[in-house]
C-alpha atoms as a PDB file:
ATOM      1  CA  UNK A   1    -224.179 -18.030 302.295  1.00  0.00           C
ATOM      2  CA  UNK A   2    -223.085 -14.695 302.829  1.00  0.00           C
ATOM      3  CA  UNK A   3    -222.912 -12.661 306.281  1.00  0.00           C
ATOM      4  CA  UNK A   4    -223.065  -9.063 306.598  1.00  0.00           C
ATOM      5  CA  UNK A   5    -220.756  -6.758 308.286  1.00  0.00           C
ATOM      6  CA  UNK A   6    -220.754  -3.549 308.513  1.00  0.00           C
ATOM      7  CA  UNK A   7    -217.904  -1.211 306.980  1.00  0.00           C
ATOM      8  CA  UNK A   8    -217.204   2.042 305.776  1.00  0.00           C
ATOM      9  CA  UNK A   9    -218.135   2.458 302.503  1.00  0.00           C
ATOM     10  CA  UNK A  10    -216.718   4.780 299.353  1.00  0.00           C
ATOM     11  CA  UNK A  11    -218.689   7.349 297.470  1.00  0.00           C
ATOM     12  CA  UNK A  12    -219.267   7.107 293.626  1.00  0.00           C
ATOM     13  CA  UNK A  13    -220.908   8.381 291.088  1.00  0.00           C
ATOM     14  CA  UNK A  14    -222.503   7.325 287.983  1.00  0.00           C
ATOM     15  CA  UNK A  15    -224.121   6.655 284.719  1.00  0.00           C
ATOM     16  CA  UNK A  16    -223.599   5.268 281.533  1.00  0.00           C
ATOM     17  CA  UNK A  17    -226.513   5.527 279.434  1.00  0.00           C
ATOM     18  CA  UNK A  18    -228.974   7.985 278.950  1.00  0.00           C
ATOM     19  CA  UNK A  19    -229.612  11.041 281.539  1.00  0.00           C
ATOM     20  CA  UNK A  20    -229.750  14.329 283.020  1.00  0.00           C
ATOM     21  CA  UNK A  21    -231.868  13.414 286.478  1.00  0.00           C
ATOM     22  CA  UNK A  22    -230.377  13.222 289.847  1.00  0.00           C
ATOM     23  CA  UNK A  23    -230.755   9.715 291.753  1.00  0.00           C
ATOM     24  CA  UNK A  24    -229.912   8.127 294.864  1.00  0.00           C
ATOM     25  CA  UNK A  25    -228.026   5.197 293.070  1.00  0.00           C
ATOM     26  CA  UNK A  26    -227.190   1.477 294.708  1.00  0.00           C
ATOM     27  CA  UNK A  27    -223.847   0.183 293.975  1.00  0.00           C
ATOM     28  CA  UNK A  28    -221.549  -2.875 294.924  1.00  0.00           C
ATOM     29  CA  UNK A  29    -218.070  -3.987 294.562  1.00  0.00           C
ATOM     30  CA  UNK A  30    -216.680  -7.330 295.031  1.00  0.00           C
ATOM     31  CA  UNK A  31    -212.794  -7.465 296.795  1.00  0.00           C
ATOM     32  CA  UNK A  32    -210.449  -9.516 298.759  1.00  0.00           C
ATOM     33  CA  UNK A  33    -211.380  -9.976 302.137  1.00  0.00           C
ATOM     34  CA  UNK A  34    -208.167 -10.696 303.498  1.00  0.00           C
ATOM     35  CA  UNK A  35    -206.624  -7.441 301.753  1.00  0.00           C
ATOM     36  CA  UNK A  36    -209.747  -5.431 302.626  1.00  0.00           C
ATOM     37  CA  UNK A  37    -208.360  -6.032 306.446  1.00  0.00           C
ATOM     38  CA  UNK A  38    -205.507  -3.635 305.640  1.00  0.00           C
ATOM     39  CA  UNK A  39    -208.220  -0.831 305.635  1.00  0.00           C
ATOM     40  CA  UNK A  40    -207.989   0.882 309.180  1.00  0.00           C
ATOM     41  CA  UNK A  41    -210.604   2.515 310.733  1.00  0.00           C
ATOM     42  CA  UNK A  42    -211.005   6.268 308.914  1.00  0.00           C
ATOM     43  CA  UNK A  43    -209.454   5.246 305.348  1.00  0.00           C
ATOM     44  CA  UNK A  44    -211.331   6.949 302.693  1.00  0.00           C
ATOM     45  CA  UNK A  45    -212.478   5.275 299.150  1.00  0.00           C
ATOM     46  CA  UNK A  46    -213.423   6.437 296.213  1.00  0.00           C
ATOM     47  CA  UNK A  47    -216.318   4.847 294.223  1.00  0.00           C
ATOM     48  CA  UNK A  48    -216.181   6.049 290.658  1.00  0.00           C
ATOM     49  CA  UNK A  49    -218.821   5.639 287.639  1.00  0.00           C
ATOM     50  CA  UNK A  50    -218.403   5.347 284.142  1.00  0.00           C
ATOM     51  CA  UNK A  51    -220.356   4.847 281.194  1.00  0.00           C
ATOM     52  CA  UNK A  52    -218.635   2.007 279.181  1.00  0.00           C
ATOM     53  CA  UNK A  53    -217.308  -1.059 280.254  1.00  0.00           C
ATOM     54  CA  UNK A  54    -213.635  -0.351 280.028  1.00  0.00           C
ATOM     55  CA  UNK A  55    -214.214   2.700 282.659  1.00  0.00           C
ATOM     56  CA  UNK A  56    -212.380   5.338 280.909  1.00  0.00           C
ATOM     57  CA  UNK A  57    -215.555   7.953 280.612  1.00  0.00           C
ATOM     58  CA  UNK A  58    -215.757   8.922 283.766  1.00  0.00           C
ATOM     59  CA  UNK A  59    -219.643  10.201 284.749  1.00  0.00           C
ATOM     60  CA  UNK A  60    -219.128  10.967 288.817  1.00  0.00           C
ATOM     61  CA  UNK A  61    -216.866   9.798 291.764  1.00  0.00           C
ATOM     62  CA  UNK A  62    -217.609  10.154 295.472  1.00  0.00           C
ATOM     63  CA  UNK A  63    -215.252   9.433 298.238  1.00  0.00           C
ATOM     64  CA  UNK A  64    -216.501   7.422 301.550  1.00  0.00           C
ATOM     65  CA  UNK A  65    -215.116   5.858 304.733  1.00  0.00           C
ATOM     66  CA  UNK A  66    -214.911   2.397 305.100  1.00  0.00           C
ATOM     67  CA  UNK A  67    -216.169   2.781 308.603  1.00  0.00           C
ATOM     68  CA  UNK A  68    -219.681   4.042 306.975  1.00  0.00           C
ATOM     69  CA  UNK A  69    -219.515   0.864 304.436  1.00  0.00           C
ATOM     70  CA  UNK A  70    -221.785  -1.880 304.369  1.00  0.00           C
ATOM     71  CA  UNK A  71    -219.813  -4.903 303.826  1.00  0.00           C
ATOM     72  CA  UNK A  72    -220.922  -8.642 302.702  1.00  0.00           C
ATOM     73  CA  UNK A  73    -218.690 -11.749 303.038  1.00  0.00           C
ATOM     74  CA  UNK A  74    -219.497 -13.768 300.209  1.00  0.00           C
ATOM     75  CA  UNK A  75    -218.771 -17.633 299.901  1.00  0.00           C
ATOM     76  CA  UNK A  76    -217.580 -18.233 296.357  1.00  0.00           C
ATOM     77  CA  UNK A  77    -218.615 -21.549 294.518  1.00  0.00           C
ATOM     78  CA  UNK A  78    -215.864 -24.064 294.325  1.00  0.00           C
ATOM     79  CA  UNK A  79    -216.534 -26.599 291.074  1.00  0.00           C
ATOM     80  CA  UNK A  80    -214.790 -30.223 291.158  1.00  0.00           C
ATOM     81  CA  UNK A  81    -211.179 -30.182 290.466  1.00  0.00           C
ATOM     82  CA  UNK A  82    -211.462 -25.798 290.268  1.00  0.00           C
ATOM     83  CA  UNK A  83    -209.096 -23.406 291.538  1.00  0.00           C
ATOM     84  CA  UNK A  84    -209.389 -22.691 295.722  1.00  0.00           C
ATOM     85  CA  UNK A  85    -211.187 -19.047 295.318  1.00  0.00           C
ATOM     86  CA  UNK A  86    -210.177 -16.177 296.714  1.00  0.00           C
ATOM     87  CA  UNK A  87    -211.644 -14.930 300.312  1.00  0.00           C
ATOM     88  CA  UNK A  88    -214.208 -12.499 298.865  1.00  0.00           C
ATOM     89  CA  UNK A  89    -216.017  -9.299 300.422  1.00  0.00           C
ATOM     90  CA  UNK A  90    -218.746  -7.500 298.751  1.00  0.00           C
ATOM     91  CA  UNK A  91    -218.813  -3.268 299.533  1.00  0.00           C
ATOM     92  CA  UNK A  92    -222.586  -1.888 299.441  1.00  0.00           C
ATOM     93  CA  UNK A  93    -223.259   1.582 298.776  1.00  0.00           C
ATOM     94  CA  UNK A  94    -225.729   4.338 297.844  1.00  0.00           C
ATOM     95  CA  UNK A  95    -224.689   7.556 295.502  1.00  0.00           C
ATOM     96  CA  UNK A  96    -226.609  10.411 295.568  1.00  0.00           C
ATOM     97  CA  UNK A  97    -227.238  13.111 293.210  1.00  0.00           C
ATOM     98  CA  UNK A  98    -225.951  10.780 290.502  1.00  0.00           C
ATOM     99  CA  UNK A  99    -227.144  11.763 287.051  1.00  0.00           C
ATOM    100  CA  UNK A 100    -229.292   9.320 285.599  1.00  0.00           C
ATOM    101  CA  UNK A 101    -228.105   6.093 283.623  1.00  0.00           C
ATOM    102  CA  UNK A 102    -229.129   3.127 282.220  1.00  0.00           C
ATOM    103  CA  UNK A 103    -225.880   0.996 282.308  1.00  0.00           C
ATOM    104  CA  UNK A 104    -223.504   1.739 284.907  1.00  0.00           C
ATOM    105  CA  UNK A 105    -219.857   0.566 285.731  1.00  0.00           C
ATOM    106  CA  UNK A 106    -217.814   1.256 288.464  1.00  0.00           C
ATOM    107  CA  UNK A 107    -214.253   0.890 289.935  1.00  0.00           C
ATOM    108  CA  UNK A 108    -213.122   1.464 293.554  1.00  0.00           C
ATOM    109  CA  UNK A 109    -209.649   2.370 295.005  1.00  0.00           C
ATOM    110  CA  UNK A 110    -208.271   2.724 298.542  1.00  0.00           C
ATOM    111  CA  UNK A 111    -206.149   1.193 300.301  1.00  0.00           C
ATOM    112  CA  UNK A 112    -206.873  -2.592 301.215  1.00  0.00           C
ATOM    113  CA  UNK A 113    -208.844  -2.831 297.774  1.00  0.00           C
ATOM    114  CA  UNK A 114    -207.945  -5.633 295.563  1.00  0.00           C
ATOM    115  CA  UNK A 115    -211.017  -6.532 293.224  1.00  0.00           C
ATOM    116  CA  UNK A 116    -211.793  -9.984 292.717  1.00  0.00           C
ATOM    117  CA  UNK A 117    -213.756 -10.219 288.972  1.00  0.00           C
ATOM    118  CA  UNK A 118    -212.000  -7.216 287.330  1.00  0.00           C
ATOM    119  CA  UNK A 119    -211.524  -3.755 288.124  1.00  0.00           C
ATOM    120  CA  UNK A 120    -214.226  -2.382 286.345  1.00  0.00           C
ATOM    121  CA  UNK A 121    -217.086  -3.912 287.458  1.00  0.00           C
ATOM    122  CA  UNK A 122    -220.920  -3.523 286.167  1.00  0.00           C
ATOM    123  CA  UNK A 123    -224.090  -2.457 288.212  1.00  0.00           C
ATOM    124  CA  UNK A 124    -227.260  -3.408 288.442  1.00  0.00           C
ATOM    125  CA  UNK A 125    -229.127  -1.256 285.080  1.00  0.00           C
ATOM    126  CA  UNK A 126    -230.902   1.893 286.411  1.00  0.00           C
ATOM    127  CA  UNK A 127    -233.895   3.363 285.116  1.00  0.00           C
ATOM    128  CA  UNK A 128    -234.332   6.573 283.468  1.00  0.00           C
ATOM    129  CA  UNK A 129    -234.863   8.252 280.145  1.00  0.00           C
ATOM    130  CA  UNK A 130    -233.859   7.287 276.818  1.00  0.00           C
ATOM    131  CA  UNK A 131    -229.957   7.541 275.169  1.00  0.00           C
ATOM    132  CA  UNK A 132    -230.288  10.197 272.783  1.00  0.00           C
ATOM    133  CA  UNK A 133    -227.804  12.735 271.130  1.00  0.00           C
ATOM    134  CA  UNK A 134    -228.358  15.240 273.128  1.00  0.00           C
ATOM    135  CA  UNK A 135    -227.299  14.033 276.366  1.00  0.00           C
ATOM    136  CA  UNK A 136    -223.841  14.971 277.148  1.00  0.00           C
ATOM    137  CA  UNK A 137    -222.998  11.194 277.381  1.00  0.00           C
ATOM    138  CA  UNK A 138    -221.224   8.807 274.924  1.00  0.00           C
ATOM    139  CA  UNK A 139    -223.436   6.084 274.540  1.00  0.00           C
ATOM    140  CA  UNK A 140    -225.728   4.309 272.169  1.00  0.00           C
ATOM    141  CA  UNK A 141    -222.929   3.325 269.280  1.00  0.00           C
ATOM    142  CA  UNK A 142    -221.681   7.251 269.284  1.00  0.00           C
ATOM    143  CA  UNK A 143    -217.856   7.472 268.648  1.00  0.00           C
ATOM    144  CA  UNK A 144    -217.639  10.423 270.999  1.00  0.00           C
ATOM    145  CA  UNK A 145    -219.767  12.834 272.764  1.00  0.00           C
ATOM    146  CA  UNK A 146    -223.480  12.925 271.142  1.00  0.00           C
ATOM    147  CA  UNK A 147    -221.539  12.345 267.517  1.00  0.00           C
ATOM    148  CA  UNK A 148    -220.705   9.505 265.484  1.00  0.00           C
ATOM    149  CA  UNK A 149    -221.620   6.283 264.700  1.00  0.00           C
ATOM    150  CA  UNK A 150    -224.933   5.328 262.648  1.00  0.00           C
ATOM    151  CA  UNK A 151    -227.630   7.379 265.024  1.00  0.00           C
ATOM    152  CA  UNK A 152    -225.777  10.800 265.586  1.00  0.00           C
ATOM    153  CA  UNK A 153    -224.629  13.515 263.352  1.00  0.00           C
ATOM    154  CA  UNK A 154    -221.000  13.112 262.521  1.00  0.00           C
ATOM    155  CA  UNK A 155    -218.387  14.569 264.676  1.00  0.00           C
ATOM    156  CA  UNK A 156    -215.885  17.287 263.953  1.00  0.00           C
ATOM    157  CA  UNK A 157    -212.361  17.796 263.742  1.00  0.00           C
ATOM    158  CA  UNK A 158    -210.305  16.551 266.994  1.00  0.00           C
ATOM    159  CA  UNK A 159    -213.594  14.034 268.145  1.00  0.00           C
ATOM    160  CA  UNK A 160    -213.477  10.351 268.558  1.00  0.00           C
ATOM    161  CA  UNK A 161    -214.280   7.889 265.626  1.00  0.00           C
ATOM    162  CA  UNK A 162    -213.932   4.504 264.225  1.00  0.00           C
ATOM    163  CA  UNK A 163    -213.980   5.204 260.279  1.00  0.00           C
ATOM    164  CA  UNK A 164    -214.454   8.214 258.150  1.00  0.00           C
ATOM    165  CA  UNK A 165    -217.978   8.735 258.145  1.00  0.00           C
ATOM    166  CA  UNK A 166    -217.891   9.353 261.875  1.00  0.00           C
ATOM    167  CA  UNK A 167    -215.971  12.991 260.931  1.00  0.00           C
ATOM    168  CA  UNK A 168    -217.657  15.985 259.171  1.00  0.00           C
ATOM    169  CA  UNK A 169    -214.755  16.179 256.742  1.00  0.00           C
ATOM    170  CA  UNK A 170    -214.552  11.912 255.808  1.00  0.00           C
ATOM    171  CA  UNK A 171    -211.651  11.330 257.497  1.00  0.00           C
ATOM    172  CA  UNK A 172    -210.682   9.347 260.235  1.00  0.00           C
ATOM    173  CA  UNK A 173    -207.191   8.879 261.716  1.00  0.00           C
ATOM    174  CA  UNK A 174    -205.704   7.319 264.446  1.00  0.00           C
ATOM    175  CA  UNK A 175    -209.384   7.101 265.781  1.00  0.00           C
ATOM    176  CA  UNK A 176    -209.486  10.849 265.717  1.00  0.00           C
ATOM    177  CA  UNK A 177    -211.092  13.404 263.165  1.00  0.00           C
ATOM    178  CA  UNK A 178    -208.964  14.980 260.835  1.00  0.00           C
ATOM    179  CA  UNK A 179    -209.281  17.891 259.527  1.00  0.00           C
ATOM    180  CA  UNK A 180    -209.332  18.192 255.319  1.00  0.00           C
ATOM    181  CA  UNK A 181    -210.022  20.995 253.026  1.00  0.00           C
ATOM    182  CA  UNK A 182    -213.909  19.880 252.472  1.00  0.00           C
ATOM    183  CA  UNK A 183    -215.095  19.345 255.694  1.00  0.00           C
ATOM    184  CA  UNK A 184    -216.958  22.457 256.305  1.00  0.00           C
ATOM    185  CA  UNK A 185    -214.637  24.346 258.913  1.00  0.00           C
ATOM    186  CA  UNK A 186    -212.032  26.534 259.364  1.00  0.00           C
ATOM    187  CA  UNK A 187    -208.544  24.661 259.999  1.00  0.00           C
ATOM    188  CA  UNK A 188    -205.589  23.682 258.930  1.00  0.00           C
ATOM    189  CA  UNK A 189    -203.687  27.128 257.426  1.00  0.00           C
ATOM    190  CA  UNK A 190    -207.114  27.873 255.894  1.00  0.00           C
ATOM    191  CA  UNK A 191    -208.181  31.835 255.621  1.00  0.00           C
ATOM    192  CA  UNK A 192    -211.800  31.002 255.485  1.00  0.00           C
ATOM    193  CA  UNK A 193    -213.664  27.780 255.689  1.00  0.00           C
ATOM    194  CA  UNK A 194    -211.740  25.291 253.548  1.00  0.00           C
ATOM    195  CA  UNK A 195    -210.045  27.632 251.169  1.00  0.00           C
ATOM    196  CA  UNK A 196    -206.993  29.938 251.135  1.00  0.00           C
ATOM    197  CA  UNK A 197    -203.684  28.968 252.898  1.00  0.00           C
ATOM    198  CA  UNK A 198    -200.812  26.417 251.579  1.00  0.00           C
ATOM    199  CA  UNK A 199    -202.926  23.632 252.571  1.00  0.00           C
ATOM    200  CA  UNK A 200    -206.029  24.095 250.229  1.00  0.00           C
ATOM    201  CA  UNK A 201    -205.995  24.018 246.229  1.00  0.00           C
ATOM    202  CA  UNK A 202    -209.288  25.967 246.226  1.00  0.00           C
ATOM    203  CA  UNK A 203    -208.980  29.930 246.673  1.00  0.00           C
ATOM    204  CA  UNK A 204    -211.702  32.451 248.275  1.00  0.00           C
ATOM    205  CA  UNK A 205    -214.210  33.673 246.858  1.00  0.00           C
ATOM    206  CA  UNK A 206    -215.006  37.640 247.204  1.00  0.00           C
ATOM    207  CA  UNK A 207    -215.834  38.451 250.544  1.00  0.00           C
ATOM    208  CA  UNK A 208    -214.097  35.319 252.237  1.00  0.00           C
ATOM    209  CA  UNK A 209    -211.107  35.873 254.436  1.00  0.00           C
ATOM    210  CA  UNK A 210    -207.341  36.129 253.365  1.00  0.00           C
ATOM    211  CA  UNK A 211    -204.096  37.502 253.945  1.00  0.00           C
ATOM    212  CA  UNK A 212    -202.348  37.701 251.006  1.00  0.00           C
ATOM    213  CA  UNK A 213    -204.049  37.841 247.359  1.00  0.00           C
ATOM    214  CA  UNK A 214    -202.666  34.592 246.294  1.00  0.00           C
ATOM    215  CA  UNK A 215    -205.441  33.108 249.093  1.00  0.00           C
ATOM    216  CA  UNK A 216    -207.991  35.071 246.603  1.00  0.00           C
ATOM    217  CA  UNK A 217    -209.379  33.422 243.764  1.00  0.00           C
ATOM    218  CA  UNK A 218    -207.326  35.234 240.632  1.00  0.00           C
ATOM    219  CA  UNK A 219    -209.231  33.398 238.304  1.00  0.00           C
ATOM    220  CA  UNK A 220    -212.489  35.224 239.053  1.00  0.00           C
ATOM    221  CA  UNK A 221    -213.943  36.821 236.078  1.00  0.00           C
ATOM    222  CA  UNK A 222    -214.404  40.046 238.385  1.00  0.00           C
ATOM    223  CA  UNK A 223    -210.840  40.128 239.306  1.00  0.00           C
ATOM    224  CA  UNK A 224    -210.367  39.211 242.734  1.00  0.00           C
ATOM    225  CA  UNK A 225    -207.435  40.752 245.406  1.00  0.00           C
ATOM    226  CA  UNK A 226    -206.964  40.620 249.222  1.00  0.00           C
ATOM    227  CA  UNK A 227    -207.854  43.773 250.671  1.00  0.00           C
ATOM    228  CA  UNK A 228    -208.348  44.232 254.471  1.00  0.00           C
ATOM    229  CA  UNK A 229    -208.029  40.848 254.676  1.00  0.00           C
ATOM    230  CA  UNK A 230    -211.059  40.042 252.587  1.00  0.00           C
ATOM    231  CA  UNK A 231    -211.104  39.360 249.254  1.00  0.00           C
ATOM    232  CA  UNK A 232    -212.121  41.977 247.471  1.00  0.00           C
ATOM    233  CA  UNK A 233    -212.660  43.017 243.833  1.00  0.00           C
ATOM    234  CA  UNK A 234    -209.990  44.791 243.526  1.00  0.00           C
ATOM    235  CA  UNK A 235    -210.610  47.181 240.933  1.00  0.00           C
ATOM    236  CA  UNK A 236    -213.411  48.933 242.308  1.00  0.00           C
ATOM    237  CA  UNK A 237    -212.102  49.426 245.251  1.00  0.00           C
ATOM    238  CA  UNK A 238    -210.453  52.814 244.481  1.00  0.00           C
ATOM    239  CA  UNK A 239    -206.560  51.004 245.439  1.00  0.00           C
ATOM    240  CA  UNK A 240    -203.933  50.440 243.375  1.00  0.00           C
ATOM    241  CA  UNK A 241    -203.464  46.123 244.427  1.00  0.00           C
ATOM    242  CA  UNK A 242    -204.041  43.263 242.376  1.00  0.00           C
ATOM    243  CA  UNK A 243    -201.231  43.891 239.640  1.00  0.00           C
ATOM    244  CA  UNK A 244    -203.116  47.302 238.754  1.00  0.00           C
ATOM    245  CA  UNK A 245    -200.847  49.623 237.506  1.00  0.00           C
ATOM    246  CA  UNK A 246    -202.359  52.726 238.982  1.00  0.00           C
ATOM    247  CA  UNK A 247    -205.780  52.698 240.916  1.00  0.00           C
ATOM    248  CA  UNK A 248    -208.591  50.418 239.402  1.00  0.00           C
ATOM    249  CA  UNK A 249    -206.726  50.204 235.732  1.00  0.00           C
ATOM    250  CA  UNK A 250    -204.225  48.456 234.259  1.00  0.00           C
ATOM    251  CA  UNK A 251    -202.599  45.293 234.344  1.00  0.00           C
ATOM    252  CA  UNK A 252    -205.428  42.447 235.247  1.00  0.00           C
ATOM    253  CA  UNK A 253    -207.768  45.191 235.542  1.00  0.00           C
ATOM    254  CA  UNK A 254    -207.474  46.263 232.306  1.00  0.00           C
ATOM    255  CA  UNK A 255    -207.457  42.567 230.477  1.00  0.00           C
ATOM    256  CA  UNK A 256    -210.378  41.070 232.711  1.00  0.00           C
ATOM    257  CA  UNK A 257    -212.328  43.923 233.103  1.00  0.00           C
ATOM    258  CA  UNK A 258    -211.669  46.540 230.596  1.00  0.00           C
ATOM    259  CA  UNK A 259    -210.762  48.862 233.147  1.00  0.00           C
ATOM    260  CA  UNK A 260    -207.978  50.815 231.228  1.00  0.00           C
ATOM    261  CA  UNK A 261    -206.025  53.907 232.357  1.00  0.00           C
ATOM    262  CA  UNK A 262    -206.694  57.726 231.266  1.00  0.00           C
ATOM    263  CA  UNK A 263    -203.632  59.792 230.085  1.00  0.00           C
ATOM    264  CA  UNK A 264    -201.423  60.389 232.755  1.00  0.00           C
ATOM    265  CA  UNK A 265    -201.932  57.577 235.029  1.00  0.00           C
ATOM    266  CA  UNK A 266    -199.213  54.653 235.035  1.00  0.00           C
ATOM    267  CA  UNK A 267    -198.560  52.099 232.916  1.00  0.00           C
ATOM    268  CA  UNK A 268    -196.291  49.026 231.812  1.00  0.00           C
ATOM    269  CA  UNK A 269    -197.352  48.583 228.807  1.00  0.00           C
ATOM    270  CA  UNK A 270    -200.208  50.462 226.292  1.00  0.00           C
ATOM    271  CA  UNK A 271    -202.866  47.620 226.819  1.00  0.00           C
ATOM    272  CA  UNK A 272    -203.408  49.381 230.290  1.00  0.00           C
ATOM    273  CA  UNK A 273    -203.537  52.371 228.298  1.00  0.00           C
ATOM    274  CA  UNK A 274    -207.099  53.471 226.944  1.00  0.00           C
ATOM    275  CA  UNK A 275    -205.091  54.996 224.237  1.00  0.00           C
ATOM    276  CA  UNK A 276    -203.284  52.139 224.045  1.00  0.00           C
ATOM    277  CA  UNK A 277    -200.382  54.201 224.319  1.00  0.00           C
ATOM    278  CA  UNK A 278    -197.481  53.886 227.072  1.00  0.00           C
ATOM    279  CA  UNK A 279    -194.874  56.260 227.027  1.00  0.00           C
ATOM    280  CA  UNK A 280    -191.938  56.217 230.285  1.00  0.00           C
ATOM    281  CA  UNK A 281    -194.132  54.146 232.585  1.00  0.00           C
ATOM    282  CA  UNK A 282    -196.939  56.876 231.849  1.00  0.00           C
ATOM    283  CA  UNK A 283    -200.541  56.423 229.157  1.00  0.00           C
ATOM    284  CA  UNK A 284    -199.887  59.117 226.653  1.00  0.00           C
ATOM    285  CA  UNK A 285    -202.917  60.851 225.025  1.00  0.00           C
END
């Protein structure tokens, strides 16, 4: 049998499935009664939602009096030879402007609030639209936020996940995305999206980002150098970089791409030479 009382109650907020539509939301919370007494008249609780069971993603929280509470006593079954069970009192609320959820749980604090059947406790299911991965929330088997798990894309570096194929990159650690040099961003020490850097083995390719040359790919048949911080080819680009020995010739310039140096210009040896001829650092005619 259970016999109502009135009392103030707390404000909460909530959701845990699918959403995006504000409802007026009914919520209860079983406690002790006999700690509940240690509530005075103007203490203030706060009824929290959350969208998983263990009440760690938080969807809303409202704070009410216990004055304004609706308050059951509840008589708890007693089985032959079972425990004596605690003096229980169930809280009764409504949330407003909650945003819309399928499966809700909720936790209340305050003083004189000692739960009796766990601190995280589950609502009655709410109606409302469909889970999908689009909804802000982390729900359906997502490993975080609309990513993850076998129904959303995977999630990138930094996000939630369970095993590697929640992450963009493959690789999960510590239940958290990692990033790699093939995942398809920009991390690590990377000058452009997973190349360049200490941390990569592959180099850029012309027109990705770098800071030195060595972040350039040397191996490029049009000779490749950093140059404003993007790799460049370097000998067309009327600079003396990239090993050249004076602008656009010599050195790589001349051995990849044929691009010797005229009389006059400098040299370190006569294959930058077009003559083929190096005389004091300088092509001779």
């Amino acid at each position: 049998m259970t016999r109502s009382i009135s009392v103030l109650v707390a404000s909460f907020v909530l959701l845990v499935g699918a959403i995006v539509w504000a409802a007026d939301v009914p919520v209860s919370y079983t406690v002790d009664e006999k700690q509940l007494k240690n509530a005075v008249s103007g203490t203030n609780l706060t009824f929290t939602l959350y969208a998983d069971p263990g009440c760690t993603s938080q969807l809303h929280s409202e704070i009410l009096v216990i004055d304004n509470l609706l308050v059951s006593r509840l008589k708890l079954f007693k089985p032959k030879g079972g425990a004596k069970p605690p003096k229980t009192a169930e809280l009764r609320a409504t949330l407003s402007g909650v945003t819309g959820a399928t499966n809700v749980y909720m936790d209340v604090t305050g003083t004189g609030v000692v739960p009796v059947g766990g601190a995280c406790q589950a609502q009655a299911a709410q109606g409302g639209p469909p889970a999908t991965c689009l909804d802000g929330i982390p729900n359906q088997d997502e490993t975080d936020v609309d990513c993850g798990g076998s129904v959303c894309n995977a999630c990138p570096t930094g996000q939630g996940c369970n095993v590697g194929s929640d992450c963009v990159g493959g690789v999960c650690m510590a239940n958290v995305c990692t990033a790699t040099c093939f995942d398809g961003q920009q991390n690590q020490d990377e000058t452009d999206v997973d190349c360049g850097g200490g941390t990569c083995a592959a180099r850029c390719q012309p027109s990705q980002g770098c800071v030195t040359t060595s972040d350039c790919d040397l191996a490029h048949p049009s000779s490749v150098a950093c140059v404003g911080g993007t790799c460049a080819f370097h000998c067309f680009d009327g600079q003396t970089n990239g090993g050249e020995t004076d602008v656009d010739c010599g050195g790589p310039c001349a051995t990849i791409e044929g691009q010797t140096c005229a009389a006059g210009q400098t040299c370190a040896s006569g294959a930058d030479c077009s003559s083929n001829v190096c005389s004091g650092s300088v092509c001779q005619p």
